[in-house]
C-alpha atoms as a PDB file:
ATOM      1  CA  UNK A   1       0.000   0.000   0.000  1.00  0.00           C
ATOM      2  CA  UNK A   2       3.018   2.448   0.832  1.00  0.00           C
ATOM      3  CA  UNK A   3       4.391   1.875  -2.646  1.00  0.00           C
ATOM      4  CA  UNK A   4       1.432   2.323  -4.642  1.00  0.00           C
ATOM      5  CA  UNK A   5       0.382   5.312  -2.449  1.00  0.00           C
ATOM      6  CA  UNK A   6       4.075   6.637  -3.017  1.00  0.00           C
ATOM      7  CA  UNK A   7       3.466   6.324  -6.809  1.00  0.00           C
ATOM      8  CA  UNK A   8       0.400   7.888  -6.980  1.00  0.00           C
ATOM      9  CA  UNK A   9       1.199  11.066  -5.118  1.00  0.00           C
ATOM     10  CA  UNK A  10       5.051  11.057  -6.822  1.00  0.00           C
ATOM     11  CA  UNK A  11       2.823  10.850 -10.245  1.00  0.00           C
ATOM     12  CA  UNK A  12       0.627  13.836  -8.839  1.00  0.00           C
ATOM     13  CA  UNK A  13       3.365  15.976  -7.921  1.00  0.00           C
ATOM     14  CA  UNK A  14       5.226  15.018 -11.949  1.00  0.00           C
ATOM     15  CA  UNK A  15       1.905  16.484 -13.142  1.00  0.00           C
ATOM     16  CA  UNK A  16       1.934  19.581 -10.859  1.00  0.00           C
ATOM     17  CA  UNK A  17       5.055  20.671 -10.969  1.00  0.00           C
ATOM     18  CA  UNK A  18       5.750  20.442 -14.992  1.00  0.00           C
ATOM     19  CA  UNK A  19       2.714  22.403 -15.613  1.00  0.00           C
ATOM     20  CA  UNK A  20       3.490  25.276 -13.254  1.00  0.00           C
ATOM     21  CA  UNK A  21       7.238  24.985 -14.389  1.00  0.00           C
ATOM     22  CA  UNK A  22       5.852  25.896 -17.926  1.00  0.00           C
ATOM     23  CA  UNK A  23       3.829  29.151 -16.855  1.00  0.00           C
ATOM     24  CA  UNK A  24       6.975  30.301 -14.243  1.00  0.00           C
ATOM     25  CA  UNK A  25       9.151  30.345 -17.399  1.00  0.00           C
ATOM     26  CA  UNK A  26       7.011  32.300 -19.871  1.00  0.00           C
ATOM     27  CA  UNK A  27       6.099  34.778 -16.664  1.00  0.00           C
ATOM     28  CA  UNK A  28       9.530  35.306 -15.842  1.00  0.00           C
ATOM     29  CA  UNK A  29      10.496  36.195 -19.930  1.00  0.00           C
ATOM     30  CA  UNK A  30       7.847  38.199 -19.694  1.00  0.00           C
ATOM     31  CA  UNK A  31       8.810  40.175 -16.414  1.00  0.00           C
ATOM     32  CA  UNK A  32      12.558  39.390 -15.982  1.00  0.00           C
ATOM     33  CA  UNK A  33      11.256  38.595 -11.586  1.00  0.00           C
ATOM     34  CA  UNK A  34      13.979  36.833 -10.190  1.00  0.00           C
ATOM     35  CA  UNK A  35      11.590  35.066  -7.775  1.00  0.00           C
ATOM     36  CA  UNK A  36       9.962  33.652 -11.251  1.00  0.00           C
ATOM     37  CA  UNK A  37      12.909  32.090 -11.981  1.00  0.00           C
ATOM     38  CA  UNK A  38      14.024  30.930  -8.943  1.00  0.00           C
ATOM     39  CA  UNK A  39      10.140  29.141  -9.011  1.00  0.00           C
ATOM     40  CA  UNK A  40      10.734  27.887 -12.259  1.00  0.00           C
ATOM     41  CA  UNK A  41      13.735  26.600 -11.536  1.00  0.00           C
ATOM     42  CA  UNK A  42      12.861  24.774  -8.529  1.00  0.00           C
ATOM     43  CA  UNK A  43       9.927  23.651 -10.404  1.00  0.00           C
ATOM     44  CA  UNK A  44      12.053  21.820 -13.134  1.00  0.00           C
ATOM     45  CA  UNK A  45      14.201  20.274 -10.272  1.00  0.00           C
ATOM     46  CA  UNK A  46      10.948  19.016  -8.294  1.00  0.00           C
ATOM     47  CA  UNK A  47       9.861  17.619 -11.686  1.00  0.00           C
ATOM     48  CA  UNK A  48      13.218  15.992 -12.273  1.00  0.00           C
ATOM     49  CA  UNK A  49      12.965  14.635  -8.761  1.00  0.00           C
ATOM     50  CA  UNK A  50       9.652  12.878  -8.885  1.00  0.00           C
ATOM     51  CA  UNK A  51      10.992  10.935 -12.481  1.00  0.00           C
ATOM     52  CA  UNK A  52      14.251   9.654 -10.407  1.00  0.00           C
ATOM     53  CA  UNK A  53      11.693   8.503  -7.898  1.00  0.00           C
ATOM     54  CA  UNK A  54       9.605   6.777 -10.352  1.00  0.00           C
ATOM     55  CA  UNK A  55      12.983   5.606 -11.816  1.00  0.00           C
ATOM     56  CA  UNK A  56      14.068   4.044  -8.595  1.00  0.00           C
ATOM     57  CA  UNK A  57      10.798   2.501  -7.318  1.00  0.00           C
ATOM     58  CA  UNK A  58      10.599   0.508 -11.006  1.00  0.00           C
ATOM     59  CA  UNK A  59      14.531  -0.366 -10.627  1.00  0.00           C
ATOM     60  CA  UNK A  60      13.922  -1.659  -6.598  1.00  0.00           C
ATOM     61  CA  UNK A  61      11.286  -4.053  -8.349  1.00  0.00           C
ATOM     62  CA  UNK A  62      14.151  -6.366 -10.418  1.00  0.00           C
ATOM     63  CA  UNK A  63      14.791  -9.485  -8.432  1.00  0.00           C
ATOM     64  CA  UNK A  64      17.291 -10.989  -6.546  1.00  0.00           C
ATOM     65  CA  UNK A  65      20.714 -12.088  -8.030  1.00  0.00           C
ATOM     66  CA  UNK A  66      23.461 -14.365  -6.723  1.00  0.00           C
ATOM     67  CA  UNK A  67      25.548 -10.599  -6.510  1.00  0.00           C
ATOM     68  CA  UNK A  68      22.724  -9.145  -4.963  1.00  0.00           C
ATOM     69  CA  UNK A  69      20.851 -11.414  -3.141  1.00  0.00           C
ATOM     70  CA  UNK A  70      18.931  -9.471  -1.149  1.00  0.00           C
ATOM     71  CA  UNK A  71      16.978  -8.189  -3.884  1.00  0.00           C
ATOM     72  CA  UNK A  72      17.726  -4.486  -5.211  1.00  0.00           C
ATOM     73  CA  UNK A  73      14.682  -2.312  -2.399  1.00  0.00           C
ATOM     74  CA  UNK A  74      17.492  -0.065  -1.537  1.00  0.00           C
ATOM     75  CA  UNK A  75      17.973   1.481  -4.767  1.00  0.00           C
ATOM     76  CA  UNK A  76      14.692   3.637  -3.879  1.00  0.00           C
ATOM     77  CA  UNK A  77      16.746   5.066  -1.340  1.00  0.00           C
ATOM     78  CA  UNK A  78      19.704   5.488  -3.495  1.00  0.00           C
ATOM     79  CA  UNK A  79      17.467   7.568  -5.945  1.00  0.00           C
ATOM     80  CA  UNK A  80      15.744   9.624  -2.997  1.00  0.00           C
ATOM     81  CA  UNK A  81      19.276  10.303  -1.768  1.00  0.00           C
ATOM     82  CA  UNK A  82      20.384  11.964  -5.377  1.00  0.00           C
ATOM     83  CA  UNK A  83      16.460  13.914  -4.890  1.00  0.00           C
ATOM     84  CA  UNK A  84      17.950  15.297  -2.202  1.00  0.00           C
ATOM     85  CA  UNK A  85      21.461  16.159  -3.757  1.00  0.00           C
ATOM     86  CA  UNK A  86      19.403  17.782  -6.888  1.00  0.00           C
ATOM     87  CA  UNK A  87      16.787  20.072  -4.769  1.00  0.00           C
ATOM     88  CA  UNK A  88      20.750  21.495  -2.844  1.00  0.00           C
ATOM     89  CA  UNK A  89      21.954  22.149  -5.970  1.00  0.00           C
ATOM     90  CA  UNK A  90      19.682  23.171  -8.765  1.00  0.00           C
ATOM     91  CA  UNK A  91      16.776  24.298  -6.612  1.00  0.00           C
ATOM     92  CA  UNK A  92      18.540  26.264  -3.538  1.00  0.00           C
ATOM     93  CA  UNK A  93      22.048  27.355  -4.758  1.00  0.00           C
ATOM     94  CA  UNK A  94      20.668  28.175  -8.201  1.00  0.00           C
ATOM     95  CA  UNK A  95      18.000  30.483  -6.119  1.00  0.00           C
ATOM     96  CA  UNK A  96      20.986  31.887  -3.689  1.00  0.00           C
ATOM     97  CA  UNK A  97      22.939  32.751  -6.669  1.00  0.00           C
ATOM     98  CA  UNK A  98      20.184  34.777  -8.445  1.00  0.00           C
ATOM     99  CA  UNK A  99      19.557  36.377  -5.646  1.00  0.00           C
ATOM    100  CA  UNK A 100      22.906  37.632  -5.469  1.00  0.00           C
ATOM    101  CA  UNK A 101      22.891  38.211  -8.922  1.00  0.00           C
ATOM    102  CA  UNK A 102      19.416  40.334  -9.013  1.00  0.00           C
ATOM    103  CA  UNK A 103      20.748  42.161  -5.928  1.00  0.00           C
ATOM    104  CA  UNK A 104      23.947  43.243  -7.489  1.00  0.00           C
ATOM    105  CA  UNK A 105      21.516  44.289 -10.672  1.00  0.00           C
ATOM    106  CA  UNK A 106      19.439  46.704  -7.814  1.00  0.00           C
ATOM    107  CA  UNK A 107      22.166  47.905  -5.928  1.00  0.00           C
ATOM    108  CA  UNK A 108      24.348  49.134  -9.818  1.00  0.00           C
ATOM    109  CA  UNK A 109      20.744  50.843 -10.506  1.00  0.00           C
ATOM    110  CA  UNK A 110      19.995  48.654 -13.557  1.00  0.00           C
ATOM    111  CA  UNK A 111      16.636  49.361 -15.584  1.00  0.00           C
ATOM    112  CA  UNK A 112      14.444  46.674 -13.549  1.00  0.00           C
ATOM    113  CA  UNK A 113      11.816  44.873 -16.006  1.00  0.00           C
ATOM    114  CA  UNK A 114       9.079  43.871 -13.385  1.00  0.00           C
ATOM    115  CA  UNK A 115       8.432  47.140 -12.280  1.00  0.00           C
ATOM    116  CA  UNK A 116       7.658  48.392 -15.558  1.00  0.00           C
ATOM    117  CA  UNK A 117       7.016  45.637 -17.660  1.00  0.00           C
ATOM    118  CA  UNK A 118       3.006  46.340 -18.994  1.00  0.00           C
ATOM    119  CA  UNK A 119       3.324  42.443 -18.146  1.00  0.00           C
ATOM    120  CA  UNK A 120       3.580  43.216 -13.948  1.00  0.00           C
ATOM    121  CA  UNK A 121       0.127  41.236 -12.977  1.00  0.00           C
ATOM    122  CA  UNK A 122       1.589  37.726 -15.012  1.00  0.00           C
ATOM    123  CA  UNK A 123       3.646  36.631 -11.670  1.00  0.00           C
ATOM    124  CA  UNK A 124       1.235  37.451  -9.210  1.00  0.00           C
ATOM    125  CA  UNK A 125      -1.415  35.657 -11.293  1.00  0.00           C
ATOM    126  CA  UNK A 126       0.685  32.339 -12.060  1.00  0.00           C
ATOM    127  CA  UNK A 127       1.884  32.342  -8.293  1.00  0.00           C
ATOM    128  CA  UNK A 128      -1.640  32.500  -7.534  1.00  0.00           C
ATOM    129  CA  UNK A 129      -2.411  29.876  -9.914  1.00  0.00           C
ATOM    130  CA  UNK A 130       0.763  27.415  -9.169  1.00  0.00           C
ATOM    131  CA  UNK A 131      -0.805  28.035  -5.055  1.00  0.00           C
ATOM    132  CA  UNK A 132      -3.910  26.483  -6.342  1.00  0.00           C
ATOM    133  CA  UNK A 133      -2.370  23.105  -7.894  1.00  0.00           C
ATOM    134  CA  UNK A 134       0.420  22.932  -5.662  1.00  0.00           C
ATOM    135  CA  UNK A 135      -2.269  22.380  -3.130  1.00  0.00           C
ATOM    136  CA  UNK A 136      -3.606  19.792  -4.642  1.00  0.00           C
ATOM    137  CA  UNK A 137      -0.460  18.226  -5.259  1.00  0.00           C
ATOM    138  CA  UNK A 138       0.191  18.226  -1.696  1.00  0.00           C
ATOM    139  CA  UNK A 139      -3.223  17.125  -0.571  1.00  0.00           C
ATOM    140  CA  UNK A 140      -3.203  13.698  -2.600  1.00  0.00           C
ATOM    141  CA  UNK A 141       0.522  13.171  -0.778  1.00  0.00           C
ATOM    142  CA  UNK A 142      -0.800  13.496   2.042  1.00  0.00           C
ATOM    143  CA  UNK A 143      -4.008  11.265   1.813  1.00  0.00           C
ATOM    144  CA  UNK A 144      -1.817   8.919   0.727  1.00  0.00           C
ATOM    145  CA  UNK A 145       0.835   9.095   3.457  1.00  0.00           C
ATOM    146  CA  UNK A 146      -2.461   9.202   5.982  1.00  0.00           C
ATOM    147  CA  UNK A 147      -3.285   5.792   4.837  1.00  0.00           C
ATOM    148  CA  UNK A 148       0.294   4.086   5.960  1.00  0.00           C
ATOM    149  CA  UNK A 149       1.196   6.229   9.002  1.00  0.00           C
ATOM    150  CA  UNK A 150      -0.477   5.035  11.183  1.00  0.00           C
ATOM    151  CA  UNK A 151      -0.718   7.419  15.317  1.00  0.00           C
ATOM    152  CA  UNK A 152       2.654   8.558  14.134  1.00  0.00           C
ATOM    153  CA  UNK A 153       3.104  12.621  14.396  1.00  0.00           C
ATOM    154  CA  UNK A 154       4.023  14.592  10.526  1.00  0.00           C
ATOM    155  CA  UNK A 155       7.061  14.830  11.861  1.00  0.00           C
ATOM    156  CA  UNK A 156       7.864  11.118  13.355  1.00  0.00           C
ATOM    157  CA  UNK A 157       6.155   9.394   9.918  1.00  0.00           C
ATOM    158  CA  UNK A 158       9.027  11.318   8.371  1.00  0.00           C
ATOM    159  CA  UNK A 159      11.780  10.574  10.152  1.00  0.00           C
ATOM    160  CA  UNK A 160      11.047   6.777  10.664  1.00  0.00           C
ATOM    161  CA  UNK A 161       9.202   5.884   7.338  1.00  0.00           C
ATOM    162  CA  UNK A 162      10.867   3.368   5.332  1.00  0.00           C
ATOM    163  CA  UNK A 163       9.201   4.112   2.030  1.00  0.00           C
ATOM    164  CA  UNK A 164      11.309   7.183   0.605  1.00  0.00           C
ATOM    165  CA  UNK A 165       8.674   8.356  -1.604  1.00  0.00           C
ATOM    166  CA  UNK A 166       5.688   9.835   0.422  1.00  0.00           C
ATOM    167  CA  UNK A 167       8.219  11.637   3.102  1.00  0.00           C
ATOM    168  CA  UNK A 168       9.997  13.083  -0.089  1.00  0.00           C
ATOM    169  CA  UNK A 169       7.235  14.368  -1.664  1.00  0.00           C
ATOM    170  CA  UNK A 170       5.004  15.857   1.548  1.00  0.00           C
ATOM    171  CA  UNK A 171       8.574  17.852   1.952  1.00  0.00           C
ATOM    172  CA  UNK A 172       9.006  18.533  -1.721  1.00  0.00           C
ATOM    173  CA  UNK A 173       5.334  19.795  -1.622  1.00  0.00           C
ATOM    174  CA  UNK A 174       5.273  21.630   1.728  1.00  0.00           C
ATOM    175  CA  UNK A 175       8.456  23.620   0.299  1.00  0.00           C
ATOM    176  CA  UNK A 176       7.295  24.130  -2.877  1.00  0.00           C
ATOM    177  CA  UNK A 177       4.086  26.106  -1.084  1.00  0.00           C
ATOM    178  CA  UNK A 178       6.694  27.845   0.784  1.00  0.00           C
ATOM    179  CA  UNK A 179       8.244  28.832  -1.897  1.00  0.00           C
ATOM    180  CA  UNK A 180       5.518  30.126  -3.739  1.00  0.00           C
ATOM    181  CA  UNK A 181       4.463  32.068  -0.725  1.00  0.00           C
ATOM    182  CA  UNK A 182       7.675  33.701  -0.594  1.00  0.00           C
ATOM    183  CA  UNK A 183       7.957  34.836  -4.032  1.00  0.00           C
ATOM    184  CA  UNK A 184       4.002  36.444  -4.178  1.00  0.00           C
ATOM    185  CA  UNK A 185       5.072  38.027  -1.016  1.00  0.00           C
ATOM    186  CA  UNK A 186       8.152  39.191  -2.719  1.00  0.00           C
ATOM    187  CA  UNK A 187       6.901  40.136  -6.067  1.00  0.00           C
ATOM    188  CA  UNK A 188       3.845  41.657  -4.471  1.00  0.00           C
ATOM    189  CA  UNK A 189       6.044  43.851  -2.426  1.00  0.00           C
ATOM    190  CA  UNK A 190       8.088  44.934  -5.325  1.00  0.00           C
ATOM    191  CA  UNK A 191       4.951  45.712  -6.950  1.00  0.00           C
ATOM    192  CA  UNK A 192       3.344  48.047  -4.232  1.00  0.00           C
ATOM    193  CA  UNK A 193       6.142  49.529  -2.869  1.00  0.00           C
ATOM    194  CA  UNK A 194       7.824  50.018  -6.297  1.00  0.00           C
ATOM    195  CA  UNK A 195      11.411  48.722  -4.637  1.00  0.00           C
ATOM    196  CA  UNK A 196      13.079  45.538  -6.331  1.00  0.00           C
ATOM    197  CA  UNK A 197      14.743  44.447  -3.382  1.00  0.00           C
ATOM    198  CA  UNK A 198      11.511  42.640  -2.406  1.00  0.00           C
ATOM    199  CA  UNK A 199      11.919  40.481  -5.133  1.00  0.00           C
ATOM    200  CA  UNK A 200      15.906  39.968  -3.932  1.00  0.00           C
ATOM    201  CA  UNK A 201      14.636  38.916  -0.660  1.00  0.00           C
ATOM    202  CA  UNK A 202      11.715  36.557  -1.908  1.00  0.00           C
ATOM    203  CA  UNK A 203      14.064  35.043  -3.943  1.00  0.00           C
ATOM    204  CA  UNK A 204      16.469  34.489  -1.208  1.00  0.00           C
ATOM    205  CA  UNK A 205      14.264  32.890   1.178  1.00  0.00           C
ATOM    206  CA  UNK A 206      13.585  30.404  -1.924  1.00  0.00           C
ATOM    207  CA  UNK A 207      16.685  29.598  -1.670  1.00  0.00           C
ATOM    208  CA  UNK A 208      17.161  28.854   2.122  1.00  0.00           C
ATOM    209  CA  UNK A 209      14.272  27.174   1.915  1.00  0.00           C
ATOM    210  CA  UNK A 210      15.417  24.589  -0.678  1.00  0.00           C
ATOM    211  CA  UNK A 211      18.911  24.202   1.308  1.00  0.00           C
ATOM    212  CA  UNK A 212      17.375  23.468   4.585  1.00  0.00           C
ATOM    213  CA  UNK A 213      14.436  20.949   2.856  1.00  0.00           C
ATOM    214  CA  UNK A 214      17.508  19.851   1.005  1.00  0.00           C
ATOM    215  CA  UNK A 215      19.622  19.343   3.902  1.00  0.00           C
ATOM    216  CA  UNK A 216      16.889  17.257   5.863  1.00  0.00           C
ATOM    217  CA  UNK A 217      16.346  14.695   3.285  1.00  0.00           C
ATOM    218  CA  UNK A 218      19.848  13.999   3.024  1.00  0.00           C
ATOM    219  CA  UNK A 219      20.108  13.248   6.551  1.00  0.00           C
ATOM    220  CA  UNK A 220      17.330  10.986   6.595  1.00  0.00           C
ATOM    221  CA  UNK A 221      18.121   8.955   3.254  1.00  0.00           C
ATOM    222  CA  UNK A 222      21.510   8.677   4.578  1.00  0.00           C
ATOM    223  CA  UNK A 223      19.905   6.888   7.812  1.00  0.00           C
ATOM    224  CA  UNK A 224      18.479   4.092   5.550  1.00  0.00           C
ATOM    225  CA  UNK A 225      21.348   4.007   2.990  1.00  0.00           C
ATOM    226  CA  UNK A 226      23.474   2.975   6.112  1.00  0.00           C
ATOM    227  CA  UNK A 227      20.926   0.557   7.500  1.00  0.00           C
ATOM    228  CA  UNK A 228      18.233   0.951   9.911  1.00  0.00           C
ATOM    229  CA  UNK A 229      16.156  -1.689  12.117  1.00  0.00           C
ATOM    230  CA  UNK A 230      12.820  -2.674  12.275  1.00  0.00           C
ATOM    231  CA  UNK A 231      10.553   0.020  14.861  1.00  0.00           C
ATOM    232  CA  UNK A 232      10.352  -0.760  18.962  1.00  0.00           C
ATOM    233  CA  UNK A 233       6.685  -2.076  18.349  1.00  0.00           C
ATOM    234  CA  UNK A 234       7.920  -4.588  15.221  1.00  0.00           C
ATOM    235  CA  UNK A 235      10.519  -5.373  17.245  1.00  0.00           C
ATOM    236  CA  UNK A 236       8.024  -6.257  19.889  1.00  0.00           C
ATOM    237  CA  UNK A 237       5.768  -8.200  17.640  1.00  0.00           C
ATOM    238  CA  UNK A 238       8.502 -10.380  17.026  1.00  0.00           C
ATOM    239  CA  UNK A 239       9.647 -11.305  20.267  1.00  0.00           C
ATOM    240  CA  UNK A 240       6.462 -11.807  21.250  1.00  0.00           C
ATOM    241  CA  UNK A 241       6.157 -14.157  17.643  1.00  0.00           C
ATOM    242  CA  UNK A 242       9.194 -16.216  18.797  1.00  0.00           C
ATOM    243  CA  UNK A 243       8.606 -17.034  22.651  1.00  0.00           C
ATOM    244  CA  UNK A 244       5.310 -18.011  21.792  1.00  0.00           C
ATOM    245  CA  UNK A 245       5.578 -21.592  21.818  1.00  0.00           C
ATOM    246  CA  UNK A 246       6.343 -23.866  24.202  1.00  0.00           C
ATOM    247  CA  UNK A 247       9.780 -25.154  22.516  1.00  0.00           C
ATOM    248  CA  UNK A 248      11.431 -21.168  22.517  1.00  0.00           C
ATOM    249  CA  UNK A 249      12.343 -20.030  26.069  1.00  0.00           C
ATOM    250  CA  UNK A 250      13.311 -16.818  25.101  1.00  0.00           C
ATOM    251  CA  UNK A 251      15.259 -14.739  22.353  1.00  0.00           C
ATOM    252  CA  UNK A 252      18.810 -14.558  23.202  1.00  0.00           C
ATOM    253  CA  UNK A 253      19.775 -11.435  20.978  1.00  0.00           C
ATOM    254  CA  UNK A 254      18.027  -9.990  17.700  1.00  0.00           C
ATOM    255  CA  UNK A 255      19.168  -8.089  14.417  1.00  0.00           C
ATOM    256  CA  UNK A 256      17.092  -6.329  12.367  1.00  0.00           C
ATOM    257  CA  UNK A 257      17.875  -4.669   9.594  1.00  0.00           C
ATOM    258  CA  UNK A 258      15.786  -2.935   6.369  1.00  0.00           C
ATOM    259  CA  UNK A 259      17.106  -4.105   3.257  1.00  0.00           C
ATOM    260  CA  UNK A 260      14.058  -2.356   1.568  1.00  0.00           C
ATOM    261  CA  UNK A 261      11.460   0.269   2.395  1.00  0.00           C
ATOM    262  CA  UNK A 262       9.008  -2.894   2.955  1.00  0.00           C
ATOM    263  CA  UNK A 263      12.020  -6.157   3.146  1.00  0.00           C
ATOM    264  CA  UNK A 264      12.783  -6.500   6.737  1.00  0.00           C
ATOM    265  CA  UNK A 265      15.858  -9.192   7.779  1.00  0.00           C
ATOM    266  CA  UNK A 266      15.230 -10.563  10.791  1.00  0.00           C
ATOM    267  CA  UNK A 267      18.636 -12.756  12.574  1.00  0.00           C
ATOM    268  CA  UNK A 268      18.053 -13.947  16.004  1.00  0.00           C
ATOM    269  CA  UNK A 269      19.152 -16.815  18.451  1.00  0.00           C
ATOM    270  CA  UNK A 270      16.765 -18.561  20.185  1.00  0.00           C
ATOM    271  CA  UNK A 271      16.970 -20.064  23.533  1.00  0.00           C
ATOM    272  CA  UNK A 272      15.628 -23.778  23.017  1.00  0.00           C
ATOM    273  CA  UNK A 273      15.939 -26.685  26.085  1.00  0.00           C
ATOM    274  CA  UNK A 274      18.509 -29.065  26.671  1.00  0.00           C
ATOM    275  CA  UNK A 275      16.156 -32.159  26.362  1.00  0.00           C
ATOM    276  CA  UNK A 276      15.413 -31.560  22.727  1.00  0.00           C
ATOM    277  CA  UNK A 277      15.840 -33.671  20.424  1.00  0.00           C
ATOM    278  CA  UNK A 278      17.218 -32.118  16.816  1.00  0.00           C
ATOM    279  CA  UNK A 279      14.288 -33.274  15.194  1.00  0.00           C
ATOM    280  CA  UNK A 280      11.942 -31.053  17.887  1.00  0.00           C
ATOM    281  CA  UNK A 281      14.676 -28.352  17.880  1.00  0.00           C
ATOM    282  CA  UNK A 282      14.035 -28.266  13.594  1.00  0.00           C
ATOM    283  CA  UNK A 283      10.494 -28.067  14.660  1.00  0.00           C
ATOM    284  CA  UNK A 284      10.487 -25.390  17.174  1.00  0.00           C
ATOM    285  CA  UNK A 285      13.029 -23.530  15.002  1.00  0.00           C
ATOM    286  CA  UNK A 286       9.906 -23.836  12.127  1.00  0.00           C
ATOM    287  CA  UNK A 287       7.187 -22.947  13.812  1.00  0.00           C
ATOM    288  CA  UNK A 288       8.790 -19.549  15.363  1.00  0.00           C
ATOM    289  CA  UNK A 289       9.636 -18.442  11.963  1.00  0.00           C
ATOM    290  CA  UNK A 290       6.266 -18.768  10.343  1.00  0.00           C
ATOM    291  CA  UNK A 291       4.944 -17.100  13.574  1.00  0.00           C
ATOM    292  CA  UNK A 292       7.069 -14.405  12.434  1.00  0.00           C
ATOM    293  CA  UNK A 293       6.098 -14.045   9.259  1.00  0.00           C
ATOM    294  CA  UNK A 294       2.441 -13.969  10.418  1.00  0.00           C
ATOM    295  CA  UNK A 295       2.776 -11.102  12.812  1.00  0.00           C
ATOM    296  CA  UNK A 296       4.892  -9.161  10.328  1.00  0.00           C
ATOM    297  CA  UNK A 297       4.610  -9.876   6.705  1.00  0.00           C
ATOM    298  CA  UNK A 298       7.495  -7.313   5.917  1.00  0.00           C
ATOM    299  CA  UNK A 299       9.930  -9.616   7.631  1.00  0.00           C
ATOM    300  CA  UNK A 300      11.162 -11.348   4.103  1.00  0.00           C
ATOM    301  CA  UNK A 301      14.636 -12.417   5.539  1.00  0.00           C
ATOM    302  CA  UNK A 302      14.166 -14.831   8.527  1.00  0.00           C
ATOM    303  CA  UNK A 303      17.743 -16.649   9.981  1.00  0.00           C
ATOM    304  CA  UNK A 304      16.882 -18.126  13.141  1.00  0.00           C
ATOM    305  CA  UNK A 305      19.829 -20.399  15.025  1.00  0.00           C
ATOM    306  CA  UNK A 306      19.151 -22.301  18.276  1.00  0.00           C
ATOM    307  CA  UNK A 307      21.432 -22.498  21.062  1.00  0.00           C
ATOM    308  CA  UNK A 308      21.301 -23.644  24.710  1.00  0.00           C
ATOM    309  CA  UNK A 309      19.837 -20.954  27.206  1.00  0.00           C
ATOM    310  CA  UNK A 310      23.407 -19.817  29.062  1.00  0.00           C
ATOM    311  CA  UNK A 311      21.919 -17.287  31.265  1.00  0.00           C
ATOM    312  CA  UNK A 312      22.492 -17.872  35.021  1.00  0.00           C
ATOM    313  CA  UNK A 313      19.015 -19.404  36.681  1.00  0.00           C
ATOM    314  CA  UNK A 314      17.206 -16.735  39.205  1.00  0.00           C
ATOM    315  CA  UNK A 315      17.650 -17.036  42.193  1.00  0.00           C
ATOM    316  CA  UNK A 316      14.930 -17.950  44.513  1.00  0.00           C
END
């Protein structure tokens, strides 16, 4: 469900953001705002972002080879990782530079074409307009992310989620509003107060924006490139799953470990008793696995290895 959720809103947000890319470019040759083209920039680099998404979730689906046995789920973060590499670079230091850029413009006394361009209402209108569908955008991602997160706080479902997409996208989308806030603000000001340094400073804050967005998916996609285990209450569910026959005394130690937003590898050693016989021990071993697998389907890797319960006896 978090997959095809993931697509749908990525898919959404393509749409979106290639539409309202198109209208930022002709309003900024039209009006020369440097908050236009910071937009339109960061609209091209959203767009770009949701097709190495769709690229990565369609790569994560090829299947297992002796080199990579584990299957291929982590390329999704791979691709969300380079997302978050592309919005730095193209989206915020693209925006930071034409800030500086438009500033130096102002501050030399240049001729500036928004202020009196015949063309002045364009931005205000497509900012108004890219508002609108951005909304939508982010509404569908966030229908769909309501679906899979379950009590979990916005800000919890994005730091633990182990599907890339949705937490990619709700960030893409929540900056992109930002964004567009900023530059109507900044235009708008421009406009009415007939000083172009509004439009520096909207297009500025588009660009700190996009760094800090930027800056916060890298540090999470970094988390699962390195590896992260399964949630307290999975982690719960199966300890719970393996004591609950009569053959498992208890589970020595566990490893968990994601080797895909929804492929969890599950290692553990369980306690078994010294009467056993290796036939019962095979058994036990057997039956704690598919109890596993029952209380948490995303558990694809199971390596279970019995040993004799060590632990010194309580004392009475």
């Amino acid at each position: 469900m978090a997959t095809e959720g993931g697509t749908k809103a990525v898919v959404a947000a393509l749409l979106a953001n290639t539409g309202i890319a198109i209208t930022k470019f002709i309003a900024f040759a039209l009006t020369g705002a440097s908050s236009m083209l910071a937009e339109a920039v960061h609209s091209v680099a959203d767009a770009g972002n949701q097709v190495l998404l769709l690229v990565g979730g369609r790569r994560a689906r090829r299947k297992a080879t002796p080199e990579h046995p584990f299957g291929y789920g982590r390329v999704r973060y791979v691709f969300a990782f380079i997302v978050a590499i592309v919005l730095f670079s193209i989206g915020g230091l693209f925006a930071l530079y034409e800030a500086y850029h438009k500033y130096e413009e102002v501050h030399a006394g240049h001729p500036n074409e928004l202020l009196e361009s015949q063309w002045w209402w364009v931005p205000v209108a497509v900012l108004v307009a890219a508002i609108v569908m951005e909304t939508f955008s982010l509404r569908t991602a966030v229908v769909e992310s309501d679906r899979v997160r379950g009590g979990k706080s916005w800000i919890q479902f994005v730091r633990r989620a182990k599907s890339p997409e949705l937490p990619v996208i709700l960030l893409e989308d929540i900056g992109a509003l930002l964004g567009l806030v900023f530059a109507l603000i900044g235009v708008g000001m421009a406009l009415i107060t007939d000083n172009a340094y509004w439009d520096v400073a909207g297009t500025a804050a588009i660009g700190l924006l996009l760094v800090v967005i930027a800056v916060i998916l890298a540090i999470e996609m970094s988390s699962l490139l390195i590896g992260e285990g399964a949630a307290e209450d999975n982690v719960k569910k199966i300890l719970a799953a393996a004591t609950a026959g009569d053959d498992i005394g208890r589970v020595i130690h566990l490893r968990t470990l994601y080797t895909g937003p929804e492929e969890l590898l599950v290692a553990a050693k369980l306690a078994v008793r010294t009467d056993q016989t290796g036939a019962q021990i095979a058994a036990a071993i057997d039956a704690a696995e598919q109890r596993i697998r029952t209380a948490l389907p995303e558990a694809t890797h199971i390596f279970l290895e019995p040993d004799i319960d060590r632990a010194p006896s309580p004392t009475p």
